[in-house]
Protein backbone atom coordinates (compact mmCIF):
# COMPACT_ATOMS: atom_id res chain seq x y z
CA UNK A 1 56.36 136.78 2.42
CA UNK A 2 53.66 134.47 4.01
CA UNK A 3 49.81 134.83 3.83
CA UNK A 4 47.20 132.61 4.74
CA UNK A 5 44.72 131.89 1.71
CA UNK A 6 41.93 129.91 2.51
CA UNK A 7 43.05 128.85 6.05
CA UNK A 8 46.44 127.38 3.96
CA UNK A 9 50.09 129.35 4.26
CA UNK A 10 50.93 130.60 0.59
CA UNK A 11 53.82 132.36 -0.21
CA UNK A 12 53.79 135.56 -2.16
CA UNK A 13 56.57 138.31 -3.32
CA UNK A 14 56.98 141.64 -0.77
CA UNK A 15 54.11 144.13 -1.91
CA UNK A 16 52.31 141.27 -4.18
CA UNK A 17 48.59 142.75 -5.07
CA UNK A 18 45.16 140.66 -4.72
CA UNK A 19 45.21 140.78 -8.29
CA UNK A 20 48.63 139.19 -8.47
CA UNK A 21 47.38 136.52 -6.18
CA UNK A 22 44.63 135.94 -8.08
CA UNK A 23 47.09 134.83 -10.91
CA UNK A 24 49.20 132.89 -8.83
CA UNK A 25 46.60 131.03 -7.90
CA UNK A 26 45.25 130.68 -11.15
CA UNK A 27 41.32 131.12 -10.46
CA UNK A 28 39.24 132.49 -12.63
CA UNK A 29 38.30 136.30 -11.26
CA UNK A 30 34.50 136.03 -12.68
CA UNK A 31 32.13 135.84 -9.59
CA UNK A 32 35.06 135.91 -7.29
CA UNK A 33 34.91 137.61 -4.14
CA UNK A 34 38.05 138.32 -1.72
CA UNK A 35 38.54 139.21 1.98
CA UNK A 36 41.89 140.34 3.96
CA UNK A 37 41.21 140.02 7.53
CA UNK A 38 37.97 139.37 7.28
CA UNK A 39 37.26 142.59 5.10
CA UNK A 40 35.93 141.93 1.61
CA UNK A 41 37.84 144.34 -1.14
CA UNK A 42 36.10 145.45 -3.75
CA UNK A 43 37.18 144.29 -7.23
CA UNK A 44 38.29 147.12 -8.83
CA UNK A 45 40.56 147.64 -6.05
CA UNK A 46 42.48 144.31 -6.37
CA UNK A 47 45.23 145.43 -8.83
CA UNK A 48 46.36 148.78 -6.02
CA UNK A 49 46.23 146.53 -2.67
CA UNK A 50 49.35 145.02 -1.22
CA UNK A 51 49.01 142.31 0.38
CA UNK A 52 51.18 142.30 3.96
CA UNK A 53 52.42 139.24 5.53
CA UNK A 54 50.61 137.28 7.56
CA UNK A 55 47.31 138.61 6.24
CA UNK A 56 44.68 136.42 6.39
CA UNK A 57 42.57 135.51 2.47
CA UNK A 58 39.55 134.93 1.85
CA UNK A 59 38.38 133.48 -1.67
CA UNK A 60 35.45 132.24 -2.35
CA UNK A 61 33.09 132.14 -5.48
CA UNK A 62 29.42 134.16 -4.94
CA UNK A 63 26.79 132.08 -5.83
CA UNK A 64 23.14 133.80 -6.47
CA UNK A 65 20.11 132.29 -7.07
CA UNK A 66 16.62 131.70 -4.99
């Protein structure tokens, strides 16, 4: 199936998880943050949500500091 990541089409298997797409993409999880549809998903969630096509990701690292 086809998402958008990052404003770029990706391809990804039927049901694939955010965690899943996290290893496709091969980015480091640590301070990682993720959106679908402009919703950010918590990370212990990433492993149990399917991804549907044409869902539009969000990655991006968090960045702290003053």
């Amino acid at each position: 199936m086809r998402i958008i990541v990052n404003q770029q089409a990706h391809k990804c298997d039927e049901g694939c998880s955010l965690q899943q797409l996290v290893t496709q993409l091969d980015i480091d999880p640590n301070g990682l943050a993720i959106a679908v549809n402009q919703q950010v998903i918590a990370k212990r969630l990433w492993p149990d949500y399917p991804l549907q096509p044409d869902d539009q990701v969000a990655v991006f690292h968090i960045v702290t500091g003053g």
